[in-house]
N, C-alpha and C. Protein backbone atom coordinates (compact mmCIF):
# COMPACT_ATOMS: atom_id res chain seq x y z
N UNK A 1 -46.12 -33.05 64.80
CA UNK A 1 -45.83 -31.64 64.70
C UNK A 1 -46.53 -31.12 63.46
N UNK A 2 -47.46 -30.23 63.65
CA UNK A 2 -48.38 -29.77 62.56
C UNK A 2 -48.45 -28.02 62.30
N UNK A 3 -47.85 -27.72 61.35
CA UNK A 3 -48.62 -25.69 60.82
C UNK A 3 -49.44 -26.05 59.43
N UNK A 4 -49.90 -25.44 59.83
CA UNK A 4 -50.59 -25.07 58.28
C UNK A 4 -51.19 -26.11 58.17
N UNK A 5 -51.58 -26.80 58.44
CA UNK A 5 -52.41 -28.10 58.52
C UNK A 5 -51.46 -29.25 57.77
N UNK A 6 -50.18 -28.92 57.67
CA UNK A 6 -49.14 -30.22 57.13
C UNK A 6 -48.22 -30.35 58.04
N UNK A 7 -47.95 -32.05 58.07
CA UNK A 7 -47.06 -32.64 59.57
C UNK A 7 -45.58 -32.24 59.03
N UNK A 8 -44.83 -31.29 60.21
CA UNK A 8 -43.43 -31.48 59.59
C UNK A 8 -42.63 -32.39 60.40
N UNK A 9 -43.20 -33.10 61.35
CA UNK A 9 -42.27 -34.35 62.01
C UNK A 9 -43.48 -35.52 62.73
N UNK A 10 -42.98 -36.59 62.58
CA UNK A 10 -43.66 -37.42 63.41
C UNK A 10 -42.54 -38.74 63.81
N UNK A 11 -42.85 -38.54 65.24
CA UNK A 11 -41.86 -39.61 65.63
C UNK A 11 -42.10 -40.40 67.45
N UNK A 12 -41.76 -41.62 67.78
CA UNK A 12 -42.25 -41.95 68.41
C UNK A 12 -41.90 -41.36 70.12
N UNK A 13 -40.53 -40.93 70.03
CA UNK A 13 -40.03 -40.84 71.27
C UNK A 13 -39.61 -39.31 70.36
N UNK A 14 -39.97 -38.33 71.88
CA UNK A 14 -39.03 -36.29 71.73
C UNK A 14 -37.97 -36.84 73.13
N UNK A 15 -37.30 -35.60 72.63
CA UNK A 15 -36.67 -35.13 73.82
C UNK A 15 -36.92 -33.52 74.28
N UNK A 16 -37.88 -33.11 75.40
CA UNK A 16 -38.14 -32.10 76.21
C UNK A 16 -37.26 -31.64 77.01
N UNK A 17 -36.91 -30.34 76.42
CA UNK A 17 -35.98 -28.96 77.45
C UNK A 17 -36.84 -27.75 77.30
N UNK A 18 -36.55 -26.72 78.45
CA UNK A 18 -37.33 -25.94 78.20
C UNK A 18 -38.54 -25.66 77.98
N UNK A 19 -39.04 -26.94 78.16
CA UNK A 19 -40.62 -26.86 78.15
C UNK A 19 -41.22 -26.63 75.93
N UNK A 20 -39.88 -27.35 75.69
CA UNK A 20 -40.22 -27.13 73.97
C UNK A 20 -39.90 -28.95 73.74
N UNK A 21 -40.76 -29.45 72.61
CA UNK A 21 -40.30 -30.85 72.22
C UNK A 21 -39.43 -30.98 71.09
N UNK A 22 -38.06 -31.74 71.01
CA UNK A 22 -37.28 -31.82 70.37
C UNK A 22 -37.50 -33.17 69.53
N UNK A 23 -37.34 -33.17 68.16
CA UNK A 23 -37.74 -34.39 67.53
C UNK A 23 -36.49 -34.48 66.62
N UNK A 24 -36.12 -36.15 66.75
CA UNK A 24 -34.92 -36.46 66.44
C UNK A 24 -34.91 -35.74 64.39
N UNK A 25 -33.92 -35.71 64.22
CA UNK A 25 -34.01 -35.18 62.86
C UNK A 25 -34.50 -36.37 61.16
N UNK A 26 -34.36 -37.24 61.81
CA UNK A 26 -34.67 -38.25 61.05
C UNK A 26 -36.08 -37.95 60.63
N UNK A 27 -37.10 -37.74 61.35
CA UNK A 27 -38.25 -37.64 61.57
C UNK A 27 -38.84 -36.74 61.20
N UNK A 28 -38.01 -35.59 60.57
CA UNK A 28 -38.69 -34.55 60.22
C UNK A 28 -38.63 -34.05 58.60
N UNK A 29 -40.02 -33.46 58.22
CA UNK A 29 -40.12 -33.36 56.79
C UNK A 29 -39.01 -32.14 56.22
N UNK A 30 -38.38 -32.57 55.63
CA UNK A 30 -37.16 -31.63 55.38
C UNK A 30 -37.39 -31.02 54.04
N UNK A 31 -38.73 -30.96 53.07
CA UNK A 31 -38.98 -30.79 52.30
C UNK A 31 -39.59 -29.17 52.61
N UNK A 32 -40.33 -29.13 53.52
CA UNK A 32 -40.93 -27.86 54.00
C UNK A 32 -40.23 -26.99 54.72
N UNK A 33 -38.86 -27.44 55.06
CA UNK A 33 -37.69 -26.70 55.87
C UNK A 33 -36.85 -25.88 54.99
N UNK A 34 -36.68 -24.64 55.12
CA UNK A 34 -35.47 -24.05 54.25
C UNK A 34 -34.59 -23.14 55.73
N UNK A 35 -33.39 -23.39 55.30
CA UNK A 35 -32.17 -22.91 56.09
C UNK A 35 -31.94 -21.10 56.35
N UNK A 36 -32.48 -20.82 57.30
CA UNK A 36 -32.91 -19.56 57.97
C UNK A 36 -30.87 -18.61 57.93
N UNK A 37 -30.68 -17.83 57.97
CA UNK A 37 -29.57 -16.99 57.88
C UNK A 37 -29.23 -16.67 59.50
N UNK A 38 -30.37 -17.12 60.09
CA UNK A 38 -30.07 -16.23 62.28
C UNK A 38 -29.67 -17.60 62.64
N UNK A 39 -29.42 -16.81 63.81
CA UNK A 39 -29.19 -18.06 64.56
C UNK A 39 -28.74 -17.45 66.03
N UNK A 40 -28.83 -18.39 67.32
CA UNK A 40 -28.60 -17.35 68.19
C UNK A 40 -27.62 -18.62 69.52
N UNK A 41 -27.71 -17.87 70.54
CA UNK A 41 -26.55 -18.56 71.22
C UNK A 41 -27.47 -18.36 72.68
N UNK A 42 -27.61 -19.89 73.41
CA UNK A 42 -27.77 -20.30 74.21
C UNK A 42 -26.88 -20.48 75.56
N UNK A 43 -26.87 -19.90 76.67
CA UNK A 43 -26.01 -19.87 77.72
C UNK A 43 -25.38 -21.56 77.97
N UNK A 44 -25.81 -22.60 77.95
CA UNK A 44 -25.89 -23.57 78.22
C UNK A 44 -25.69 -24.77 77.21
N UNK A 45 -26.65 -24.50 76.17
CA UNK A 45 -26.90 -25.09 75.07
C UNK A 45 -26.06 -24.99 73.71
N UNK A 46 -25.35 -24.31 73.27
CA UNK A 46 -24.71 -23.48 72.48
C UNK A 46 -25.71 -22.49 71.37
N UNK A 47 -24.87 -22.79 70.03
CA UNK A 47 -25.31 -21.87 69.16
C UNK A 47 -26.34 -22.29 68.47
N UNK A 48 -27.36 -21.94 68.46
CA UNK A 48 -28.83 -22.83 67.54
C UNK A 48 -28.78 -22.35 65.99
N UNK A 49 -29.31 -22.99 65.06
CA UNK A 49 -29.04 -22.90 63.69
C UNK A 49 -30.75 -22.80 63.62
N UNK A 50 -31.47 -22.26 63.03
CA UNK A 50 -32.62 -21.93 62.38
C UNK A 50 -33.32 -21.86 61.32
N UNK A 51 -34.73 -22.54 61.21
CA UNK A 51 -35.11 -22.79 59.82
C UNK A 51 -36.43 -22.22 59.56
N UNK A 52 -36.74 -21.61 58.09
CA UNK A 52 -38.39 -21.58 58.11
C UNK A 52 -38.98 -22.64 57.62
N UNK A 53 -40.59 -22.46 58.18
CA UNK A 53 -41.22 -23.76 57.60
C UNK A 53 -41.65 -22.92 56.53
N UNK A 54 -41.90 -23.96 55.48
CA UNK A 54 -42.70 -23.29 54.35
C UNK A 54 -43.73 -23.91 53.70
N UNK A 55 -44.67 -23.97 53.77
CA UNK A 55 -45.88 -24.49 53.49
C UNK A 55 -46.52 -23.94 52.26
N UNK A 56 -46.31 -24.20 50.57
CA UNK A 56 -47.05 -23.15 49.19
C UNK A 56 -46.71 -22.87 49.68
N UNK A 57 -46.89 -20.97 49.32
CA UNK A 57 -46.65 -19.64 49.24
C UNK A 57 -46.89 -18.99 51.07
N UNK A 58 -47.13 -19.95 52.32
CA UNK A 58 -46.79 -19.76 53.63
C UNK A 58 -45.98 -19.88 53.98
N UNK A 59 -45.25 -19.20 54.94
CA UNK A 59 -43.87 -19.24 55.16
C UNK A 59 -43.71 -18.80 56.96
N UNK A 60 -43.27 -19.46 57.66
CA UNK A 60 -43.21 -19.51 59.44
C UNK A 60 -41.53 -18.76 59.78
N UNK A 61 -41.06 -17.59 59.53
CA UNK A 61 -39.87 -17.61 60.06
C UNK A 61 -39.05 -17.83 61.18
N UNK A 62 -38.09 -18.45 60.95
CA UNK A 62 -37.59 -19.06 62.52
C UNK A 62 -38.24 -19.82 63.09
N UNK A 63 -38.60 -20.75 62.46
CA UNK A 63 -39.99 -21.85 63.43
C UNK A 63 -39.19 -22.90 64.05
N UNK A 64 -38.27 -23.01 63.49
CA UNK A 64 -37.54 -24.76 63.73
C UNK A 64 -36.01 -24.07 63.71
N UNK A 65 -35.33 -24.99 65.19
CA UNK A 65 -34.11 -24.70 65.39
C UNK A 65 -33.14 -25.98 65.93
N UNK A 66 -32.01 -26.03 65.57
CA UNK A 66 -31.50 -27.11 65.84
C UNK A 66 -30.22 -26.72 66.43
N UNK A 67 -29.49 -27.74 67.50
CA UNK A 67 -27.79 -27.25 67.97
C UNK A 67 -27.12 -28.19 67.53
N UNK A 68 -26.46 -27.99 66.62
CA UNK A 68 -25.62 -28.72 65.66
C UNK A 68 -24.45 -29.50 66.65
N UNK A 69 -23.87 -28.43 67.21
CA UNK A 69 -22.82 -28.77 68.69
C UNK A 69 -22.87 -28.40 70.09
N UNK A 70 -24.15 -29.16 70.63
CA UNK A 70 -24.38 -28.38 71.81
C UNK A 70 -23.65 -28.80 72.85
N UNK A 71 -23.43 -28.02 73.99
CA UNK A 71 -22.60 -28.21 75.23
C UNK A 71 -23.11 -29.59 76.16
N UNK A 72 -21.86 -29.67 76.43
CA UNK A 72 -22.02 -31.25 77.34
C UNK A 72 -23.77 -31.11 78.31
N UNK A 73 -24.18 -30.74 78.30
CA UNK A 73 -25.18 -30.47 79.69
C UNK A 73 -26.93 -30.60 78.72
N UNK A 74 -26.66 -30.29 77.11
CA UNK A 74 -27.75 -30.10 76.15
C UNK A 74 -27.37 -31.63 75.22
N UNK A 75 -26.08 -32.74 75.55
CA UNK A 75 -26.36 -33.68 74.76
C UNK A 75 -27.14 -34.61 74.19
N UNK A 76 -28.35 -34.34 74.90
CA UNK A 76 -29.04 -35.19 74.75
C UNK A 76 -30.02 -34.78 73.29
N UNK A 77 -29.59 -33.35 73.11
CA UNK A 77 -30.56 -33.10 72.07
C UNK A 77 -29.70 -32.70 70.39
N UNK A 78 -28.65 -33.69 70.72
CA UNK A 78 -27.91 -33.67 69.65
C UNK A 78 -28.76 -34.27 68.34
N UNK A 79 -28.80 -34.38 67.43
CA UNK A 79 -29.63 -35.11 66.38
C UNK A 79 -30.97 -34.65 66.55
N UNK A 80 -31.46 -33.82 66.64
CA UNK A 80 -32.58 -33.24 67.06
C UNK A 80 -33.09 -31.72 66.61
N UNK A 81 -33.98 -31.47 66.63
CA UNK A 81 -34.75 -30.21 66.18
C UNK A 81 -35.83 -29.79 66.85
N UNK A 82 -36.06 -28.59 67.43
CA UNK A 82 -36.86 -28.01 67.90
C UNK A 82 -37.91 -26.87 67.05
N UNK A 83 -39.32 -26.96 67.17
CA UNK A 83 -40.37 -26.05 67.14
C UNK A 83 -41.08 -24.88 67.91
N UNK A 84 -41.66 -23.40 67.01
CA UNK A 84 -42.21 -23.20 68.25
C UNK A 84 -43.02 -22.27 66.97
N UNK A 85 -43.44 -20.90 67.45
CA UNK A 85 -44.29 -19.87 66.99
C UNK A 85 -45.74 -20.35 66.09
N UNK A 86 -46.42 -21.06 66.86
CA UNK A 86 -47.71 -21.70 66.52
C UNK A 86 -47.98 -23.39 66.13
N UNK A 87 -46.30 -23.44 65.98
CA UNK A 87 -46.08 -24.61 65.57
C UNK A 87 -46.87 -26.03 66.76
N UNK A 88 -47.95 -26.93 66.38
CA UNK A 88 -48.25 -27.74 67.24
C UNK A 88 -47.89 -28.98 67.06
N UNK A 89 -47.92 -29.47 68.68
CA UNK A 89 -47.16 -30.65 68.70
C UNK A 89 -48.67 -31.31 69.08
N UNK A 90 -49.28 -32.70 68.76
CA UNK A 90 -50.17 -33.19 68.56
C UNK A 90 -49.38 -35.02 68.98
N UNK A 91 -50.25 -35.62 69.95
CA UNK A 91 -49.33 -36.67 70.10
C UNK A 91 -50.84 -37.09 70.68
């Protein structure tokens, strides 16, 4: 997972919903992550928690989102974090 030309996750196995790749949280650079204030609510999935990436003085709002407690039907992406708004996944 690459912006700005720096990896914020690499890991061997995602988990895919929605056509977005979810990477377990272990795996991801938590140094370039700061804790976003939105957050929004999924019919299915529950409530997603949101982060910017921040790269120096670049900054991605809302790039990376995670479901802290998602509904029986989204368990699989418990421990996990999702990307998107330019954000590439490179595998």
């Amino acid at each position: 997972m690459v912006w700005n030309e720096a990896t914020r996750a690499e890991a061997p196995t995602m988990q895919r919903v929605d056509g977005r790749e979810y990477f377990p949280l272990d795996t991801v650079n938590w140094d370039l992550l700061e804790k976003s204030d939105r957050t929004s609510v999924c019919s299915w999935k529950a409530v997603a928690t949101y982060y910017d990436i921040v790269v120096g003085a670049s900054r991605l709002p809302t790039a990376a989102w995670t479901y802290e407690t998602p509904q029986p039907a989204a368990e699989h992406i418990t421990g996990h974090i999702g990307f998107w708004r330019g954000v590439e996944v490179v595998g």
